[in-house]
PDB file of N, CA and C in Angstrom:
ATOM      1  N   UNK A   1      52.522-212.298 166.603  1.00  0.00           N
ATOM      2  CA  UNK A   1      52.358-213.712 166.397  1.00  0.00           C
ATOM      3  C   UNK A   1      51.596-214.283 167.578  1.00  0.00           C
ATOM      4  N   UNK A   2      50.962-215.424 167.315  1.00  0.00           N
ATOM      5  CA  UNK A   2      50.430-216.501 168.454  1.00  0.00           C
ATOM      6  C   UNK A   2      50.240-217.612 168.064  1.00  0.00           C
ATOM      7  N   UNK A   3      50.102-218.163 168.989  1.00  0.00           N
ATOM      8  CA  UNK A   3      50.270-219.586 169.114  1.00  0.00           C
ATOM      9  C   UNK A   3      49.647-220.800 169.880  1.00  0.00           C
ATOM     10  N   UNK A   4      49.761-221.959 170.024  1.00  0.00           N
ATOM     11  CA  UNK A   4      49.103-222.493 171.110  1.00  0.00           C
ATOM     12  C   UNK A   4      50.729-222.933 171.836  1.00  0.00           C
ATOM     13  N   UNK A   5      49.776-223.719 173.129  1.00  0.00           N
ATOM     14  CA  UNK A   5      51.068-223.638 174.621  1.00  0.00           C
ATOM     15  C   UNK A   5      50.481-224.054 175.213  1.00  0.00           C
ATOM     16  N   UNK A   6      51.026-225.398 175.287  1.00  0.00           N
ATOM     17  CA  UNK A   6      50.247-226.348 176.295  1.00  0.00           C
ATOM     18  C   UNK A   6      51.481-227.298 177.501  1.00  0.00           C
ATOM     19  N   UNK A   7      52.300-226.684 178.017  1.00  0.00           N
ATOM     20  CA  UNK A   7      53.177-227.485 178.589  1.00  0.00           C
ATOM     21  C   UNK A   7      52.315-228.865 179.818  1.00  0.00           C
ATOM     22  N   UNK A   8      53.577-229.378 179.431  1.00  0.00           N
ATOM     23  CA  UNK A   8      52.807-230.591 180.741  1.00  0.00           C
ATOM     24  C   UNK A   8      53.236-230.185 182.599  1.00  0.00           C
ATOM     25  N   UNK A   9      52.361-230.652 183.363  1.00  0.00           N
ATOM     26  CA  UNK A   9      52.704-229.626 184.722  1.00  0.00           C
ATOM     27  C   UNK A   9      52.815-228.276 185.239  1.00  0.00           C
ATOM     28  N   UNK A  10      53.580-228.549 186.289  1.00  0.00           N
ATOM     29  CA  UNK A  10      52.768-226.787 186.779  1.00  0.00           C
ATOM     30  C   UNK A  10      53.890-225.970 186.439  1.00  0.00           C
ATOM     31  N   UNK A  11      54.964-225.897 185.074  1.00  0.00           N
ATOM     32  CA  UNK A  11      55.974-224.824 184.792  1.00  0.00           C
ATOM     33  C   UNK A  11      55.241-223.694 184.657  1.00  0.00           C
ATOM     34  N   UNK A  12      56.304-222.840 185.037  1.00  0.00           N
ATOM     35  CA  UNK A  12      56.544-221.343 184.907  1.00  0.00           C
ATOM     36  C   UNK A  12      57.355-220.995 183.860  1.00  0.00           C
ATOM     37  N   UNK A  13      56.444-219.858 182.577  1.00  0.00           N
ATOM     38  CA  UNK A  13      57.074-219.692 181.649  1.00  0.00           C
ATOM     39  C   UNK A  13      58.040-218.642 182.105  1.00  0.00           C
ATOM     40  N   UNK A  14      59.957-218.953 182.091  1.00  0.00           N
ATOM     41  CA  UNK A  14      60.229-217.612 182.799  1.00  0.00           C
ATOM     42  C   UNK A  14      60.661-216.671 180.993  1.00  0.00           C
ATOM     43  N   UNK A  15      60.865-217.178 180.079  1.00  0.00           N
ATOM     44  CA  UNK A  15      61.698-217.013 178.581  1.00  0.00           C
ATOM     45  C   UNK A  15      60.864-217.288 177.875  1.00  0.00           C
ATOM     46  N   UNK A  16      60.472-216.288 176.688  1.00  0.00           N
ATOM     47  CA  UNK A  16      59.772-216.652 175.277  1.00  0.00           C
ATOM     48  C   UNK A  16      60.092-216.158 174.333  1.00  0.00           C
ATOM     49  N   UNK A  17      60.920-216.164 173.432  1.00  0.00           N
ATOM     50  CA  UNK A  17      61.614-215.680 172.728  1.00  0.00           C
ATOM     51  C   UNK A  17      60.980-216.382 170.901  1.00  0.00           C
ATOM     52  N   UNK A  18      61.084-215.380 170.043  1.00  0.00           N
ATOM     53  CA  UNK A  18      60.732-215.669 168.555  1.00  0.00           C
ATOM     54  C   UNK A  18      61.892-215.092 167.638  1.00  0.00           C
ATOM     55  N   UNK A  19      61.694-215.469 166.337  1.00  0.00           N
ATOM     56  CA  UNK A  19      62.144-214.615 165.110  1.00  0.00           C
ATOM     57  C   UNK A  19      61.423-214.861 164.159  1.00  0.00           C
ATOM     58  N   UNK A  20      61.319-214.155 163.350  1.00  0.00           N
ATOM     59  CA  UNK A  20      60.734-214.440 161.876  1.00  0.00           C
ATOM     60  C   UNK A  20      61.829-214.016 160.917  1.00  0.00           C
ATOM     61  N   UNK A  21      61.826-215.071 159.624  1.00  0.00           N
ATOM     62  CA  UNK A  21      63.182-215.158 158.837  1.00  0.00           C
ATOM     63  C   UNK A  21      62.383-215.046 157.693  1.00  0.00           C
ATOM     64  N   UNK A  22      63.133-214.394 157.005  1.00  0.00           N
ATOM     65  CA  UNK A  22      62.264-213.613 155.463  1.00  0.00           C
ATOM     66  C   UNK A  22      63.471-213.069 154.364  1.00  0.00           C
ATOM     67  N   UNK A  23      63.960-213.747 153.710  1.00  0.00           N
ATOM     68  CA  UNK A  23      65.180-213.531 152.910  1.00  0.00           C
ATOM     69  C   UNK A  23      64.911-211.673 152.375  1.00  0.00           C
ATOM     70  N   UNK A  24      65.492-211.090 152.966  1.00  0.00           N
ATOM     71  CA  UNK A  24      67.105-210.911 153.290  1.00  0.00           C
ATOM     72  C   UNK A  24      66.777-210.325 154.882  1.00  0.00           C
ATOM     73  N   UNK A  25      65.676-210.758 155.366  1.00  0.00           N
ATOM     74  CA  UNK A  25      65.627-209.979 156.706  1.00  0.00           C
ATOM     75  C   UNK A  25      64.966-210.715 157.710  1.00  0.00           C
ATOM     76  N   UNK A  26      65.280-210.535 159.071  1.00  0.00           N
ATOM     77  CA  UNK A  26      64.919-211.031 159.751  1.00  0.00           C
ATOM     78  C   UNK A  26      64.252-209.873 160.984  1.00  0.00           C
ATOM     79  N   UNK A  27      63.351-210.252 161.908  1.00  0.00           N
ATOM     80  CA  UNK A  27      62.504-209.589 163.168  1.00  0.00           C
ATOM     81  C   UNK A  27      62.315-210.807 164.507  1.00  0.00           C
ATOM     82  N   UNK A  28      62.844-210.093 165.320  1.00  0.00           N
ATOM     83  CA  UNK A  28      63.194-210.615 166.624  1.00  0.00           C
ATOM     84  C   UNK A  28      61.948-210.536 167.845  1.00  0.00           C
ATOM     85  N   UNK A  29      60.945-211.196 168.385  1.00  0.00           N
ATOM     86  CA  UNK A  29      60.080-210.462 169.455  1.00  0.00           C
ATOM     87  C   UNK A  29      60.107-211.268 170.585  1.00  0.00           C
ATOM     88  N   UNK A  30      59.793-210.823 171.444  1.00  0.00           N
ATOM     89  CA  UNK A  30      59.645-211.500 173.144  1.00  0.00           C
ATOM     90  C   UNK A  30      57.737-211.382 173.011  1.00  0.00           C
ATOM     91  N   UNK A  31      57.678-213.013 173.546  1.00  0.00           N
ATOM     92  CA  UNK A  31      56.334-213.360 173.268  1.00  0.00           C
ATOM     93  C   UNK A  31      55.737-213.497 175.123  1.00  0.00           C
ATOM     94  N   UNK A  32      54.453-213.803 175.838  1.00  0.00           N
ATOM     95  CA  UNK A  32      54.008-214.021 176.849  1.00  0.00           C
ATOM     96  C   UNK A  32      52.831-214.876 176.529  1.00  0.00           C
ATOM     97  N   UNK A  33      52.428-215.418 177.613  1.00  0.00           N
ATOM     98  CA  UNK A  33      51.670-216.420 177.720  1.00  0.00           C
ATOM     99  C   UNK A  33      50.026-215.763 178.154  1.00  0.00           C
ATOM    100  N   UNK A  34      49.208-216.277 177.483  1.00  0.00           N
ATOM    101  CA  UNK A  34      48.103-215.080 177.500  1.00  0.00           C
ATOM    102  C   UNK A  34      46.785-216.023 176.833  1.00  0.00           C
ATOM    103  N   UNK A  35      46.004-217.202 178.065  1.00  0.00           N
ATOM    104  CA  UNK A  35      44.632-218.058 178.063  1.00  0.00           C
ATOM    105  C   UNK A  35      45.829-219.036 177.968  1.00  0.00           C
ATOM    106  N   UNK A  36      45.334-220.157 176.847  1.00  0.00           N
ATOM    107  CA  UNK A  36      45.894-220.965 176.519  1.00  0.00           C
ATOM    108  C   UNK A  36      46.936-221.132 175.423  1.00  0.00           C
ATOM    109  N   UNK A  37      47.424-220.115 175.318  1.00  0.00           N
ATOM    110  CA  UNK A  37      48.147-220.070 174.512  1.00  0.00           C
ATOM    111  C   UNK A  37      49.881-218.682 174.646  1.00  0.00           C
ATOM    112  N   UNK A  38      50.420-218.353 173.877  1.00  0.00           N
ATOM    113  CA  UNK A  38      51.070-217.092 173.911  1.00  0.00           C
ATOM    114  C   UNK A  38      50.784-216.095 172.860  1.00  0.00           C
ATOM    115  N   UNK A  39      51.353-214.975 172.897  1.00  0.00           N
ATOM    116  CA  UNK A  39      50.999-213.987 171.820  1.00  0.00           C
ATOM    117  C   UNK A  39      52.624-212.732 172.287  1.00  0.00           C
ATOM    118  N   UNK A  40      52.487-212.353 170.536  1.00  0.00           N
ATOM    119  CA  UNK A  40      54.193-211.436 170.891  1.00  0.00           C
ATOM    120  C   UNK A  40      53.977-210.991 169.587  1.00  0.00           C
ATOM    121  N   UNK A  41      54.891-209.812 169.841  1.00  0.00           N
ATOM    122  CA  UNK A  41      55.028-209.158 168.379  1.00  0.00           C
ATOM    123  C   UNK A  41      56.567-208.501 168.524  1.00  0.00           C
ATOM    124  N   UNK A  42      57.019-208.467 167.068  1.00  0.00           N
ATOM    125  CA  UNK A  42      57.846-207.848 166.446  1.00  0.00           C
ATOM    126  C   UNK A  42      58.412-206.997 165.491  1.00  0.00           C
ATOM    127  N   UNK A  43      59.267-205.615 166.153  1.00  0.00           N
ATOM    128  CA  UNK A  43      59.196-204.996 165.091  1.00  0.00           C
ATOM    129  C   UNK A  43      59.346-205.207 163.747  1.00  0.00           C
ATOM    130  N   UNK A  44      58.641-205.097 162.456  1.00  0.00           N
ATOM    131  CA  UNK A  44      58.515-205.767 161.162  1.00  0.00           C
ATOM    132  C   UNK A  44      60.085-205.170 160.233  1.00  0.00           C
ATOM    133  N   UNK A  45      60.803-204.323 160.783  1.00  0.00           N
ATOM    134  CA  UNK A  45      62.140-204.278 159.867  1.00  0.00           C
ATOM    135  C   UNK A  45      62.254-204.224 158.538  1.00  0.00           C
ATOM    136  N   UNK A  46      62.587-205.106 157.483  1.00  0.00           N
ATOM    137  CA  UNK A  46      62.642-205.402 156.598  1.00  0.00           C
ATOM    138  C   UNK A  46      62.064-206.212 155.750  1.00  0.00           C
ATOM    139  N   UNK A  47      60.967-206.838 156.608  1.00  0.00           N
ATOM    140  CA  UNK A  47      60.044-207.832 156.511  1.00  0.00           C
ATOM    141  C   UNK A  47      58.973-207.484 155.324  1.00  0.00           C
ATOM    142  N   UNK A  48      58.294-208.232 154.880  1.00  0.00           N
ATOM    143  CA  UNK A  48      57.345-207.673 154.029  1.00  0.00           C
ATOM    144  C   UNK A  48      56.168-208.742 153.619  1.00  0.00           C
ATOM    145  N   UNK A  49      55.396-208.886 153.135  1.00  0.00           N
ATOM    146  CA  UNK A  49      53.702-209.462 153.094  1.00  0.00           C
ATOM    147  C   UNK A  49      54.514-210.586 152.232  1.00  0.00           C
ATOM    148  N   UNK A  50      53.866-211.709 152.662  1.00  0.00           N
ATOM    149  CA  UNK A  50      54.359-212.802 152.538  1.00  0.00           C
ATOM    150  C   UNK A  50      54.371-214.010 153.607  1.00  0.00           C
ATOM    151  N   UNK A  51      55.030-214.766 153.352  1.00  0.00           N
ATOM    152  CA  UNK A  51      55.534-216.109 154.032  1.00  0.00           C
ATOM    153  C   UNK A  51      56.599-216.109 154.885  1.00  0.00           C
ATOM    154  N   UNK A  52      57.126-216.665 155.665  1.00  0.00           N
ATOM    155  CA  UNK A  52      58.265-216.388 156.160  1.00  0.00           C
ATOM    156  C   UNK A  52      58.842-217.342 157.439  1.00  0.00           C
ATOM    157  N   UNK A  53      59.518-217.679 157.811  1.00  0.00           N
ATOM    158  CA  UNK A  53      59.707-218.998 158.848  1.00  0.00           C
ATOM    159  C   UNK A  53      60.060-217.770 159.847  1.00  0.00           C
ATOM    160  N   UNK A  54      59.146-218.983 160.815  1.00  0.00           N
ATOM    161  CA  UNK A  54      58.998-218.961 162.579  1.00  0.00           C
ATOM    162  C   UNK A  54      59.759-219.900 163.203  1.00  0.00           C
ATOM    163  N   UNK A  55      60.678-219.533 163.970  1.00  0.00           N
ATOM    164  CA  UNK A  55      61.003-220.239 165.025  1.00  0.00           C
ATOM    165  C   UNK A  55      61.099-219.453 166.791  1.00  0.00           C
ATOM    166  N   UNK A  56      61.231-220.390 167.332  1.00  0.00           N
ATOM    167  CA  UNK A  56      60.989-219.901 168.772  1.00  0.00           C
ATOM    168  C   UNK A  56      61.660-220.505 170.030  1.00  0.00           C
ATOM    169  N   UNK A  57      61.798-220.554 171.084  1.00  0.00           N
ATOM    170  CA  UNK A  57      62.236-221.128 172.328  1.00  0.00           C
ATOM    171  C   UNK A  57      61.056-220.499 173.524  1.00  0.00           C
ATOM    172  N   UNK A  58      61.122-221.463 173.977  1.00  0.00           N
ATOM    173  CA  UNK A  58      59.980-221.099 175.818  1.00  0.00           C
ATOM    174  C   UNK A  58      61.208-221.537 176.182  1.00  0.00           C
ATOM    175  N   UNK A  59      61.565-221.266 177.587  1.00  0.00           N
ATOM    176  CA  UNK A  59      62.172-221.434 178.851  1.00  0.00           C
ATOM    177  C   UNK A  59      61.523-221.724 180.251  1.00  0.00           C
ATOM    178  N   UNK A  60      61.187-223.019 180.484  1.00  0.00           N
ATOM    179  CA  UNK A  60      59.843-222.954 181.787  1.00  0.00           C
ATOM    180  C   UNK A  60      60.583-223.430 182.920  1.00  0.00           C
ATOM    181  N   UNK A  61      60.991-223.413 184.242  1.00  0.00           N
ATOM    182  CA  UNK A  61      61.323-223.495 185.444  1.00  0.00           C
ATOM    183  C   UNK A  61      60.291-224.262 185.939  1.00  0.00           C
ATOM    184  N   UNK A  62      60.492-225.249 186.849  1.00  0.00           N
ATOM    185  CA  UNK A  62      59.428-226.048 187.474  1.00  0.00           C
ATOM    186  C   UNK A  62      59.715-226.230 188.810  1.00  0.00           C
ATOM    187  N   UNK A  63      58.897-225.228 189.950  1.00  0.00           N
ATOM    188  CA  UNK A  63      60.032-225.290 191.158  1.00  0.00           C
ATOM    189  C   UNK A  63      59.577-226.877 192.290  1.00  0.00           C
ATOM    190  N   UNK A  64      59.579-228.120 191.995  1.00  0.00           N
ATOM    191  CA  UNK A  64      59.259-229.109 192.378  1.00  0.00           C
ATOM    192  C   UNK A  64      60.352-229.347 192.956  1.00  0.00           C
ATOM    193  N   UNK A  65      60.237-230.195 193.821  1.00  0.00           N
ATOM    194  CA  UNK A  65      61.525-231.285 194.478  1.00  0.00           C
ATOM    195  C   UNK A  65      61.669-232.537 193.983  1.00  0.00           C
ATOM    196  N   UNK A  66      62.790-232.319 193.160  1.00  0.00           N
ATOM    197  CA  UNK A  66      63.870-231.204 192.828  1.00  0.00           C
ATOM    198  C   UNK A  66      63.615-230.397 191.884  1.00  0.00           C
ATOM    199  N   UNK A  67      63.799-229.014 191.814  1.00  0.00           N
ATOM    200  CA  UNK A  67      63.893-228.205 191.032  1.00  0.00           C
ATOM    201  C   UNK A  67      63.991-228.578 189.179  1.00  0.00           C
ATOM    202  N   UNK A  68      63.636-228.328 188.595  1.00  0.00           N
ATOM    203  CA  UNK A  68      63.706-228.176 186.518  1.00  0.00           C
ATOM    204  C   UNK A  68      63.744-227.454 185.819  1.00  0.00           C
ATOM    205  N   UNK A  69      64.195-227.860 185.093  1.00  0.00           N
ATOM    206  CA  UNK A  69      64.162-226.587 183.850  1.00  0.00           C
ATOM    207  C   UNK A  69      63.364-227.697 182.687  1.00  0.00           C
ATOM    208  N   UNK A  70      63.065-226.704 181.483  1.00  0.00           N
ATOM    209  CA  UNK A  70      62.375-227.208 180.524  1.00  0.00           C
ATOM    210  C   UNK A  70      62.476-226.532 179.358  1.00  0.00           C
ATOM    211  N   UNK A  71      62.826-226.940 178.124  1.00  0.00           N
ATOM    212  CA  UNK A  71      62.882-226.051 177.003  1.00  0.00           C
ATOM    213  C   UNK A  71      61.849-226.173 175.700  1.00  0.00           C
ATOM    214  N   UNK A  72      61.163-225.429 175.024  1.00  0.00           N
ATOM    215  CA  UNK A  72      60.568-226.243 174.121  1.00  0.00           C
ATOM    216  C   UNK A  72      60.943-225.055 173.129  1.00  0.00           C
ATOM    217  N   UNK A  73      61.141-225.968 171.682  1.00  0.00           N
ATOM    218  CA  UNK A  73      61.459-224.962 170.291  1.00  0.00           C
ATOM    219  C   UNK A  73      60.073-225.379 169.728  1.00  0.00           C
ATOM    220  N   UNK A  74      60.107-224.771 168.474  1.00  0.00           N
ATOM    221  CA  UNK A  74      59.338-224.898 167.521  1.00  0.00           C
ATOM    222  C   UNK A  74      59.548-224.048 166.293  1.00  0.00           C
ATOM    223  N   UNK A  75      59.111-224.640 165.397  1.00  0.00           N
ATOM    224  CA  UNK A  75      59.637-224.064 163.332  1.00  0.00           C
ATOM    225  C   UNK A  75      58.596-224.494 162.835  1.00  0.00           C
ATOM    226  N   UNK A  76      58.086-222.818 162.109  1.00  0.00           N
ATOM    227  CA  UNK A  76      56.603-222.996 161.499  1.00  0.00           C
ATOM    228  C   UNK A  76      56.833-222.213 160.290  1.00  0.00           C
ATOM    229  N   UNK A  77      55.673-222.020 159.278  1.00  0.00           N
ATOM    230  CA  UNK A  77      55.306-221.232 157.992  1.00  0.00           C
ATOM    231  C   UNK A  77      54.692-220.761 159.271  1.00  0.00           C
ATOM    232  N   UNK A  78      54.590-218.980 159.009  1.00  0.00           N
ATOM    233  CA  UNK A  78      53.631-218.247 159.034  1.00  0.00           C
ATOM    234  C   UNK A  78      53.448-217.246 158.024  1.00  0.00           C
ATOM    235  N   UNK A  79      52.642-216.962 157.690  1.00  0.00           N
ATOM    236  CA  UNK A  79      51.954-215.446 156.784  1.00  0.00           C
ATOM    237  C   UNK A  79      52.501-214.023 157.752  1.00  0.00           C
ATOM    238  N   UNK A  80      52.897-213.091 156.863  1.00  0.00           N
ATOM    239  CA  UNK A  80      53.331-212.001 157.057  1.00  0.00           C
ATOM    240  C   UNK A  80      52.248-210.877 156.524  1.00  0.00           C
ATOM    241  N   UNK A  81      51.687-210.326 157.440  1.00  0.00           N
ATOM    242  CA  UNK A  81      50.519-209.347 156.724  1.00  0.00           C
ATOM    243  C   UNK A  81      51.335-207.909 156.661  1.00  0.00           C
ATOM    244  N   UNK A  82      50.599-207.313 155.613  1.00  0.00           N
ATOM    245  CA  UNK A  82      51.432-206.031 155.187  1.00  0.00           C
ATOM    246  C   UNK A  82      50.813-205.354 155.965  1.00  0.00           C
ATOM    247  N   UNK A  83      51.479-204.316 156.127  1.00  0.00           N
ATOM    248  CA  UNK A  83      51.216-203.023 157.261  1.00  0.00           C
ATOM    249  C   UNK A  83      49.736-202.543 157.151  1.00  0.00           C
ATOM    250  N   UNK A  84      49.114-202.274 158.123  1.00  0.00           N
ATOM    251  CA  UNK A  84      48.430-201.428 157.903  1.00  0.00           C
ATOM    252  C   UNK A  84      48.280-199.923 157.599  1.00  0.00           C
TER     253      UNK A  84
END
Protein backbone atom coordinates (compact mmCIF):
# COMPACT_ATOMS: atom_id res chain seq x y z
CA UNK A 1 0.00 0.00 0.00
CA UNK A 2 0.82 3.87 -0.21
CA UNK A 3 -0.21 6.78 0.48
CA UNK A 4 0.24 10.44 0.92
CA UNK A 5 1.76 12.03 4.47
CA UNK A 6 1.94 15.27 5.02
CA UNK A 7 2.19 16.01 8.83
CA UNK A 8 2.39 19.59 10.06
CA UNK A 9 6.07 20.38 11.70
CA UNK A 10 9.14 18.78 12.26
CA UNK A 11 7.52 15.14 13.75
CA UNK A 12 9.23 12.05 13.71
CA UNK A 13 7.34 9.19 12.34
CA UNK A 14 8.28 6.70 15.26
CA UNK A 15 4.78 3.99 14.42
CA UNK A 16 3.00 3.13 11.12
CA UNK A 17 0.89 0.61 11.33
CA UNK A 18 -2.10 -0.70 8.58
CA UNK A 19 -4.74 -3.46 7.99
CA UNK A 20 -6.72 -4.34 5.20
CA UNK A 21 -10.30 -5.86 5.99
CA UNK A 22 -11.85 -8.13 3.33
CA UNK A 23 -14.79 -10.30 4.62
CA UNK A 24 -13.78 -13.08 6.02
CA UNK A 25 -10.11 -11.96 6.21
CA UNK A 26 -8.02 -9.62 7.23
CA UNK A 27 -3.78 -8.57 6.53
CA UNK A 28 -1.82 -6.62 8.94
CA UNK A 29 1.53 -4.46 7.57
CA UNK A 30 4.04 -1.98 9.13
CA UNK A 31 4.27 0.89 6.64
CA UNK A 32 7.52 3.72 6.45
CA UNK A 33 7.74 6.96 5.25
CA UNK A 34 9.45 7.11 1.84
CA UNK A 35 9.51 11.14 -0.39
CA UNK A 36 6.36 12.50 0.46
CA UNK A 37 4.49 10.11 1.30
CA UNK A 38 4.59 6.26 3.03
CA UNK A 39 4.58 2.87 1.45
CA UNK A 40 4.11 -0.84 3.34
CA UNK A 41 3.04 -4.05 2.48
CA UNK A 42 1.26 -6.98 3.77
CA UNK A 43 1.22 -10.41 3.81
CA UNK A 44 -2.05 -11.05 1.48
CA UNK A 45 -3.50 -14.18 3.74
CA UNK A 46 -6.83 -14.71 2.81
CA UNK A 47 -7.29 -11.72 0.94
CA UNK A 48 -8.27 -11.80 -2.60
CA UNK A 49 -8.72 -9.28 -5.89
CA UNK A 50 -11.11 -6.95 -5.02
CA UNK A 51 -12.04 -4.04 -2.74
CA UNK A 52 -11.42 -4.01 0.68
CA UNK A 53 -11.13 -1.32 3.65
CA UNK A 54 -7.94 0.38 4.80
CA UNK A 55 -7.34 1.65 7.91
CA UNK A 56 -4.21 2.84 9.63
CA UNK A 57 -2.46 4.79 12.60
CA UNK A 58 1.05 6.99 12.31
CA UNK A 59 2.54 7.62 15.70
CA UNK A 60 4.84 10.93 15.34
CA UNK A 61 6.95 12.25 18.45
CA UNK A 62 7.85 15.91 18.21
CA UNK A 63 10.95 16.48 20.36
CA UNK A 64 10.18 20.46 20.92
CA UNK A 65 9.96 22.24 24.24
CA UNK A 66 7.92 20.64 25.47
CA UNK A 67 8.05 17.41 24.12
CA UNK A 68 4.57 15.69 21.81
CA UNK A 69 3.14 13.14 20.67
CA UNK A 70 0.80 13.04 17.65
CA UNK A 71 -1.55 10.50 16.21
CA UNK A 72 -3.15 10.41 12.88
CA UNK A 73 -5.79 7.50 11.61
CA UNK A 74 -7.24 7.16 8.45
CA UNK A 75 -10.20 4.71 6.57
CA UNK A 76 -10.08 4.25 2.90
CA UNK A 77 -11.50 1.89 -0.18
CA UNK A 78 -8.57 0.43 -1.64
CA UNK A 79 -8.34 -2.16 -4.63
CA UNK A 80 -6.79 -5.46 -3.89
CA UNK A 81 -4.74 -6.75 -6.93
CA UNK A 82 -4.54 -10.48 -7.43
CA UNK A 83 -1.27 -12.10 -7.14
CA UNK A 84 0.99 -12.13 -9.51
Amino acid sequence: MTGPFNPDGASEVISLSFMLAQYPGTAQGQGRIQGSGWTGEAPAGSLHAGRATAVGVAVLVDPGDPPGMQTFTWCEVKDVDAPA
